[in-house]
N, C-alpha and C. Protein backbone atom coordinates (compact mmCIF):
# COMPACT_ATOMS: atom_id res chain seq x y z
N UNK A 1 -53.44 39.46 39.90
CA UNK A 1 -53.49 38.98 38.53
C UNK A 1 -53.85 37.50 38.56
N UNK A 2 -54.62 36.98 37.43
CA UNK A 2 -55.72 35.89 37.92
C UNK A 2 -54.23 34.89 37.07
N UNK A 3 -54.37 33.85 37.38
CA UNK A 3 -53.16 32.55 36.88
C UNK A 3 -53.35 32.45 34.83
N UNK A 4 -52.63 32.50 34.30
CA UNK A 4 -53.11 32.44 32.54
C UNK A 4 -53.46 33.89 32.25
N UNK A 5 -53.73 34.53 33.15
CA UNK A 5 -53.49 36.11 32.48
C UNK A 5 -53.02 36.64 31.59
N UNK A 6 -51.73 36.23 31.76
CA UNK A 6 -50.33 36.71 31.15
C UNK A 6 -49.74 35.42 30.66
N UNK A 7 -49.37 34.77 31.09
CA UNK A 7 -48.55 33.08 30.36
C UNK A 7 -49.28 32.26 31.64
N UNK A 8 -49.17 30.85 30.77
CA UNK A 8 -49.85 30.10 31.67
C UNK A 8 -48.70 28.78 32.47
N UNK A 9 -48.27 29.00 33.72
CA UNK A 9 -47.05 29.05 34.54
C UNK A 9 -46.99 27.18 34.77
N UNK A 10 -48.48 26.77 34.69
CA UNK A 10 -48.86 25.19 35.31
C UNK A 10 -48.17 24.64 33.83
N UNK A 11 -48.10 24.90 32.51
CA UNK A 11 -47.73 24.49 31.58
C UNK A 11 -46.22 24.06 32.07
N UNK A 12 -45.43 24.82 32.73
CA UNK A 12 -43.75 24.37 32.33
C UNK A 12 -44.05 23.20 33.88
N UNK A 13 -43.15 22.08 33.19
CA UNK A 13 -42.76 21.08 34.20
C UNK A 13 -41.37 20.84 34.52
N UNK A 14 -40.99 20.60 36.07
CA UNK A 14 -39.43 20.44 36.25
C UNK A 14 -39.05 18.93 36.11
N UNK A 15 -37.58 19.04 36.16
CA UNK A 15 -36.85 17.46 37.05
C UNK A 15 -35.98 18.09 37.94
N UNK A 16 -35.84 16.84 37.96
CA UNK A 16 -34.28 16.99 39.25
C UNK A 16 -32.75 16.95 38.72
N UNK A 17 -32.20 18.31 38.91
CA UNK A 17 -31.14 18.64 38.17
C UNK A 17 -30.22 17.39 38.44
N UNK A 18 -29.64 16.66 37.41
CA UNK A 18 -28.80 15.73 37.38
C UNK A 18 -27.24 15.63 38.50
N UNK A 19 -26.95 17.14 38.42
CA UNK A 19 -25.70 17.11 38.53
C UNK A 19 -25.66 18.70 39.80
N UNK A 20 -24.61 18.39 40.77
CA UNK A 20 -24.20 19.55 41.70
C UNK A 20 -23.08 20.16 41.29
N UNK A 21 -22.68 19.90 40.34
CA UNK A 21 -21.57 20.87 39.84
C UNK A 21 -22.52 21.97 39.01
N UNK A 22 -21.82 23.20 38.73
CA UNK A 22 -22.29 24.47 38.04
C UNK A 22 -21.77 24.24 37.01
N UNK A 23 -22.33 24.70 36.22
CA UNK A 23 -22.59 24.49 34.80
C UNK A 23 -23.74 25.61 34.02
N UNK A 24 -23.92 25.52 32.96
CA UNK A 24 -24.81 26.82 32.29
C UNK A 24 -25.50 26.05 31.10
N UNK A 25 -26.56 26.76 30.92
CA UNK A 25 -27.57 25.95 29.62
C UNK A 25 -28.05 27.59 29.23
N UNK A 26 -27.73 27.39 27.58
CA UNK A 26 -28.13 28.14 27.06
C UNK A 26 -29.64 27.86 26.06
N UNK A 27 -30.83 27.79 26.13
CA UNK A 27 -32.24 27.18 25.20
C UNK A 27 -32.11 28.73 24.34
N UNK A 28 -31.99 28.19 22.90
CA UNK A 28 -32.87 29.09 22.17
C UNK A 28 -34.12 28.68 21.96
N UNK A 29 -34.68 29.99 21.54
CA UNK A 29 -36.36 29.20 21.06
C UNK A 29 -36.04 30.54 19.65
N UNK A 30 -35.80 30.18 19.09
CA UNK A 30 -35.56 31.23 17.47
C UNK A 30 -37.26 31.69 17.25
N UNK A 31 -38.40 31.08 17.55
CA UNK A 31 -39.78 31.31 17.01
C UNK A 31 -40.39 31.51 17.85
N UNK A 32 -40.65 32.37 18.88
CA UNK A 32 -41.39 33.20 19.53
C UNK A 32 -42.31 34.07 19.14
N UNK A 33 -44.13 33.51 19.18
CA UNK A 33 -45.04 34.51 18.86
C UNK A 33 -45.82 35.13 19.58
N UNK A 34 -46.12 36.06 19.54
CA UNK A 34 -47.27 36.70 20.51
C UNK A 34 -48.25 37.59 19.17
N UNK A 35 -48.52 38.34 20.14
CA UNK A 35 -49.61 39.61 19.75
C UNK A 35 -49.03 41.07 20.45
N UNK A 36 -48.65 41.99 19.27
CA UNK A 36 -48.24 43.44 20.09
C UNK A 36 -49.40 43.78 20.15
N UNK A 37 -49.44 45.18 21.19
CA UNK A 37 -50.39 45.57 21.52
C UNK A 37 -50.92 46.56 20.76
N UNK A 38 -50.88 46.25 19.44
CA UNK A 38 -51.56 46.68 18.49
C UNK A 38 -52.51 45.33 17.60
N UNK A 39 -52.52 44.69 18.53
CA UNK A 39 -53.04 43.37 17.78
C UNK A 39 -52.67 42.59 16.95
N UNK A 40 -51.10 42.73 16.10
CA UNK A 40 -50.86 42.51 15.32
C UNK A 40 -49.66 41.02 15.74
N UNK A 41 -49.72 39.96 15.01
CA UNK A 41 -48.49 39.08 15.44
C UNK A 41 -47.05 39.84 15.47
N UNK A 42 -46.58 39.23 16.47
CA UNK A 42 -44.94 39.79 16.29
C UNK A 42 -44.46 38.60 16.48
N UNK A 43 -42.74 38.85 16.40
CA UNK A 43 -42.00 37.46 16.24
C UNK A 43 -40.88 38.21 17.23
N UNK A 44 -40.08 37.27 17.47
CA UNK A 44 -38.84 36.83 18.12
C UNK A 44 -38.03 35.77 18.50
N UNK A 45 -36.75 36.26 19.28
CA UNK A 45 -35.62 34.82 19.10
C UNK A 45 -35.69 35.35 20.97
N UNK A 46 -35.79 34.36 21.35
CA UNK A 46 -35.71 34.21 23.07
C UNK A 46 -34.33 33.40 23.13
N UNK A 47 -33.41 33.88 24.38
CA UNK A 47 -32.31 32.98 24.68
C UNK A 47 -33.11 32.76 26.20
N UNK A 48 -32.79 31.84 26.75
CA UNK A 48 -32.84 31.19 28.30
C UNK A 48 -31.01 31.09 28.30
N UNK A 49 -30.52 32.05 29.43
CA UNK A 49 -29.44 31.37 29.92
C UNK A 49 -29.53 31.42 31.02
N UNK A 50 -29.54 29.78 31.68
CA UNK A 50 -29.47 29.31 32.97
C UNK A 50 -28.49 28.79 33.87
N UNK A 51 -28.20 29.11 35.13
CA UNK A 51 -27.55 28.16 36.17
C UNK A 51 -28.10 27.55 37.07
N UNK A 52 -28.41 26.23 36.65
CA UNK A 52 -29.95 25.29 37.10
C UNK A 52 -29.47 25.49 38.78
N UNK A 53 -30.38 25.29 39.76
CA UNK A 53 -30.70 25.27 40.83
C UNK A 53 -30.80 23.48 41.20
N UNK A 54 -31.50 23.22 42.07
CA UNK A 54 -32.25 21.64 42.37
C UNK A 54 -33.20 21.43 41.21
N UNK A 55 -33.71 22.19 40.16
CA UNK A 55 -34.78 21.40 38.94
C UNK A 55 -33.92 22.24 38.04
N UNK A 56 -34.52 21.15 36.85
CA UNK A 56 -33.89 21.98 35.53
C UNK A 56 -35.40 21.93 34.55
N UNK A 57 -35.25 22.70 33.45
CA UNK A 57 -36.58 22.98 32.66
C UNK A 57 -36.42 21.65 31.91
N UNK A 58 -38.05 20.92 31.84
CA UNK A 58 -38.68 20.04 30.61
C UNK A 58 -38.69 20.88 29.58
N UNK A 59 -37.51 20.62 28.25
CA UNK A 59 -37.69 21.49 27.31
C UNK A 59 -39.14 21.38 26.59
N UNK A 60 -39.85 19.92 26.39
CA UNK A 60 -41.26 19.65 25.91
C UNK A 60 -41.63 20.63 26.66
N UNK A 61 -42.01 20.63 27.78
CA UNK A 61 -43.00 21.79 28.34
C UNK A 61 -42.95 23.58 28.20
N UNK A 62 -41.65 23.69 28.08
CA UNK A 62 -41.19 25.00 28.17
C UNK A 62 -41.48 25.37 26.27
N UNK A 63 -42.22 24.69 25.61
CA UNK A 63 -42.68 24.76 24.46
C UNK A 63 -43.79 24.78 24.02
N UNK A 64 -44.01 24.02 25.09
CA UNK A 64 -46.14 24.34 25.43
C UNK A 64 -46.27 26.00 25.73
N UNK A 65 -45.15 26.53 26.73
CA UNK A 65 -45.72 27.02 27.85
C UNK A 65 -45.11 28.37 26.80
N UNK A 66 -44.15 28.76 25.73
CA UNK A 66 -44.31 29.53 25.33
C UNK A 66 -44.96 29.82 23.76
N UNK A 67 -45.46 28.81 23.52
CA UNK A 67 -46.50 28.35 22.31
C UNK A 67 -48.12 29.05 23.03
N UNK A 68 -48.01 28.93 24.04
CA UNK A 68 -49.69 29.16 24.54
C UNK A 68 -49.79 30.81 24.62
N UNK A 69 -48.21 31.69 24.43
CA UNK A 69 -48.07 33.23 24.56
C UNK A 69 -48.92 33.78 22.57
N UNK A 70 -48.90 32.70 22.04
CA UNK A 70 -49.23 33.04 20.47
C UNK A 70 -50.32 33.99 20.20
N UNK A 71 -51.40 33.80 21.26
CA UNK A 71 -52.90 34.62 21.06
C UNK A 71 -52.93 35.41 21.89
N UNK A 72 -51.58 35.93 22.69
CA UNK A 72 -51.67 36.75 23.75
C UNK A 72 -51.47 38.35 23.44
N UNK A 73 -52.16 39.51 23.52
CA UNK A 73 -51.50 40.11 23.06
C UNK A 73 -50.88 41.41 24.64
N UNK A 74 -49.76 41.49 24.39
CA UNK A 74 -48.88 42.31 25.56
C UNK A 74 -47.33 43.08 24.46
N UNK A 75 -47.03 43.89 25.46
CA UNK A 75 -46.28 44.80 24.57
C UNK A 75 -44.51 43.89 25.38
N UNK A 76 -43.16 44.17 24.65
CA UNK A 76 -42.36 43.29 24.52
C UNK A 76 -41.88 43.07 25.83
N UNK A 77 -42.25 44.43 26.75
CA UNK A 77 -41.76 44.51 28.08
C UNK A 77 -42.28 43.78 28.95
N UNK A 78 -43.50 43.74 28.83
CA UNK A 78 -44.38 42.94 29.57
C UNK A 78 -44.08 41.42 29.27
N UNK A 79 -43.62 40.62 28.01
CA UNK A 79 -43.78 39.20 27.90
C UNK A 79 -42.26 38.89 28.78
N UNK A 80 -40.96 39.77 28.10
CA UNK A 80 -40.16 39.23 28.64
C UNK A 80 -40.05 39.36 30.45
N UNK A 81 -40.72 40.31 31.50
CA UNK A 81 -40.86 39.73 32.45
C UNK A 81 -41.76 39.05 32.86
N UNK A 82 -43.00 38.65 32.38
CA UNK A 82 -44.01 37.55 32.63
C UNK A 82 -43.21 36.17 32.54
N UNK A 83 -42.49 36.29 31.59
CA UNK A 83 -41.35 34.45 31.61
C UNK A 83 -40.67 34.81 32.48
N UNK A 84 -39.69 35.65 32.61
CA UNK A 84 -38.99 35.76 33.21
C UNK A 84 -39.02 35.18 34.95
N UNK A 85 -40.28 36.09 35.66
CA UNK A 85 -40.76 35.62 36.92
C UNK A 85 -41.35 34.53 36.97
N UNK A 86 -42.14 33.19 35.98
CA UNK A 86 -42.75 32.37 35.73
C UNK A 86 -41.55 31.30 35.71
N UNK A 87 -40.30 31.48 35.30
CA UNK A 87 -39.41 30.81 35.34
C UNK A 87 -38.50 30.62 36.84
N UNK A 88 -38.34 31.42 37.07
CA UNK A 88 -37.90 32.34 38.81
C UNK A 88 -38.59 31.43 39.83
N UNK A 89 -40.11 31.53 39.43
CA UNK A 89 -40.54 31.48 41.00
C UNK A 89 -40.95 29.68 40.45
N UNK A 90 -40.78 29.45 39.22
CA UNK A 90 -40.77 27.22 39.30
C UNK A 90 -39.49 26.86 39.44
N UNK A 91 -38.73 27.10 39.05
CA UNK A 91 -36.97 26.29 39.03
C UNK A 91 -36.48 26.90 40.15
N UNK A 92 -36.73 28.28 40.80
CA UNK A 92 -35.69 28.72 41.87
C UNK A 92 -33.84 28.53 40.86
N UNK A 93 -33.91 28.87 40.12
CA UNK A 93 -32.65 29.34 39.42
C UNK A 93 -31.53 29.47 40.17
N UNK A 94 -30.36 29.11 40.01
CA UNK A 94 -29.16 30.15 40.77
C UNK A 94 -28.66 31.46 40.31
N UNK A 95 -28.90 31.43 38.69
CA UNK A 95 -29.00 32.62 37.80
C UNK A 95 -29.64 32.31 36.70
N UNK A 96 -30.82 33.64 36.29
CA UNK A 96 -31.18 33.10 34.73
C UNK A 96 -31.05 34.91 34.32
N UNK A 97 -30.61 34.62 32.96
CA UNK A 97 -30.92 35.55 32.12
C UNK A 97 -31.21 35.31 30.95
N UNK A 98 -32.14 36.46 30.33
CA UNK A 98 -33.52 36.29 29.62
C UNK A 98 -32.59 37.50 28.35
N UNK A 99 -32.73 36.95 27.16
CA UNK A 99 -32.40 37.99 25.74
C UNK A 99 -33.25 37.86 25.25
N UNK A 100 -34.10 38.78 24.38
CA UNK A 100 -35.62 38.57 23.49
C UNK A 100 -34.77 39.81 22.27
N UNK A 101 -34.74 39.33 21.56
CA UNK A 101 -34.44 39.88 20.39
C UNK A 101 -36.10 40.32 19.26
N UNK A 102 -36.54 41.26 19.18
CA UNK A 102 -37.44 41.01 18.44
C UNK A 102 -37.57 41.23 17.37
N UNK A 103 -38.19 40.61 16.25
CA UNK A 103 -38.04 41.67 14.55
C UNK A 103 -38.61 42.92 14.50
N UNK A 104 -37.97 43.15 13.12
CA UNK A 104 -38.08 44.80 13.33
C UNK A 104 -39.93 44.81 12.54
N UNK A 105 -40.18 45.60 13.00
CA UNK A 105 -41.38 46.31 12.46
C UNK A 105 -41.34 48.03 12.58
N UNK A 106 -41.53 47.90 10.94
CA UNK A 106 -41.89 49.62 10.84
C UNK A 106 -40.31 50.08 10.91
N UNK A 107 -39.42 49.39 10.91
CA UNK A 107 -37.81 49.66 10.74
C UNK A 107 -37.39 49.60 12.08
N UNK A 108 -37.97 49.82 13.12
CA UNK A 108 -37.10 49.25 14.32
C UNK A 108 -37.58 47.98 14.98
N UNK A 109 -36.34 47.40 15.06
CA UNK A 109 -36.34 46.37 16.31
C UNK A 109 -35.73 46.64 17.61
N UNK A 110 -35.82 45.73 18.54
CA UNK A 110 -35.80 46.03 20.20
C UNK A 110 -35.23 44.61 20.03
N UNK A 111 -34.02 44.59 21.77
CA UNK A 111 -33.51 43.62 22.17
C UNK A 111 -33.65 44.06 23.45
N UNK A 112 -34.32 43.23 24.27
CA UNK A 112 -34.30 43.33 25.38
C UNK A 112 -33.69 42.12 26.68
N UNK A 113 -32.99 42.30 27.84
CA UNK A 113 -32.28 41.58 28.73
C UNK A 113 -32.59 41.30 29.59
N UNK A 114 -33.04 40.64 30.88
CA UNK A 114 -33.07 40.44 31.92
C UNK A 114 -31.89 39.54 32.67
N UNK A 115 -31.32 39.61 33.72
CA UNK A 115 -30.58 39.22 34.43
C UNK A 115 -30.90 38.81 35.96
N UNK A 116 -31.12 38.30 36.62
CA UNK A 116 -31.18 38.02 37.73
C UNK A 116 -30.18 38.37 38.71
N UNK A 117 -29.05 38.39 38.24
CA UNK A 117 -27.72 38.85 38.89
C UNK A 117 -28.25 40.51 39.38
N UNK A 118 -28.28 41.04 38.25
CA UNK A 118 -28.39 42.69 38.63
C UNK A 118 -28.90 42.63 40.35
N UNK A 119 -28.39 44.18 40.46
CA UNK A 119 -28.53 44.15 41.69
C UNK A 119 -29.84 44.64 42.15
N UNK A 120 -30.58 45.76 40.86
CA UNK A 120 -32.17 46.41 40.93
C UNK A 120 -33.00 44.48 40.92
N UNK A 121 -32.43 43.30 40.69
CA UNK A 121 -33.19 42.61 40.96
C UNK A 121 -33.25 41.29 42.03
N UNK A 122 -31.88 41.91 42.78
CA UNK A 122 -31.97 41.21 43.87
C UNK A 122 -30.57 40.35 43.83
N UNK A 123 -29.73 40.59 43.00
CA UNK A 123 -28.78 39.81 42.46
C UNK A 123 -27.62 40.35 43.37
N UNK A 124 -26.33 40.17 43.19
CA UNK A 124 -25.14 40.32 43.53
C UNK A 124 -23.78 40.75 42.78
N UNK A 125 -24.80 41.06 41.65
CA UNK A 125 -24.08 41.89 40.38
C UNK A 125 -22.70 41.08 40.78
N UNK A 126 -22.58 39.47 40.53
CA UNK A 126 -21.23 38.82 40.22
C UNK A 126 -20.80 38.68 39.40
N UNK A 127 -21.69 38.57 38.05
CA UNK A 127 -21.63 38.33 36.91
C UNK A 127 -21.23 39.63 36.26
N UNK A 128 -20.16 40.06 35.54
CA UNK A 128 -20.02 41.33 34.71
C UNK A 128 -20.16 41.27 33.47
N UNK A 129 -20.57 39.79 32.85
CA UNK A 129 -20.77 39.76 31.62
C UNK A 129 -22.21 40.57 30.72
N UNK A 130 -23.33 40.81 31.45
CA UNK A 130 -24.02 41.80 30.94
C UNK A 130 -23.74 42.84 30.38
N UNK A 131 -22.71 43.35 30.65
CA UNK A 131 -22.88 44.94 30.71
C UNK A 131 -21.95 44.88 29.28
N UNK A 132 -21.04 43.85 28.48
CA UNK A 132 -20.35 43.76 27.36
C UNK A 132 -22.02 43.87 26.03
């Protein structure tokens, strides 16, 4: 898969996490747009919940970088792991999990999760708060 395919990854920029204690950051982004794969705009509320690693996210950038998903069009499964791994493989995370809530169209809406913890993703299933 060619780089900007799917989201464009050079957009998000790090720092250097302030602090070695653990701690958690929750980013909403309430206005999340794309294109379903019916061509049509869709909307959503994205949570980022993180346990920063050695970098933490430039929120400026991480606003570029999901502002540039607006003309993209992919179906809901596909965006939330395109960030998901785009986030993964720049910060090296200690844990992130990903909520995409999307509006309803046509009477249903979808909420979808990612976790890093899980164990189908390599995690250590420490965290039991998913599964509430």
């Amino acid at each position: 898969m060619a780089e900007g395919e799917w989201g464009d990854s050079t957009l998000l920029k790090k720092l250097p996490n302030p602090s070695s204690s653990a701690y958690e950051v929750e980013i909403n982004c309430p206005e999340l747009t794309f294109l379903g794969v019916l061509n049509q705009p869709d909307f959503a509320h994205l949570r980022i919940i993180i346990h920063h690693g050695e970098w933490i996210i430039e929120l400026k950038s991480l606003k570029e970088y999901l502002g540039a998903f607006r003309d993209s069009v992919m179906s809901y499964e596909r965006l939330i792991n395109v960030i998901y791994d785009d986030i993964m493989e720049k910060y090296g995370p200690q844990r992130l999990r990903l909520e995409m809530d999307c509006n309803a169209r046509g009477g249903i809406s979808s909420k979808l999760k990612i976790d890093s913890d899980w164990k189908v993703r390599g995690g250590q299933e420490l965290y039991q708060n998913w599964k509430e």
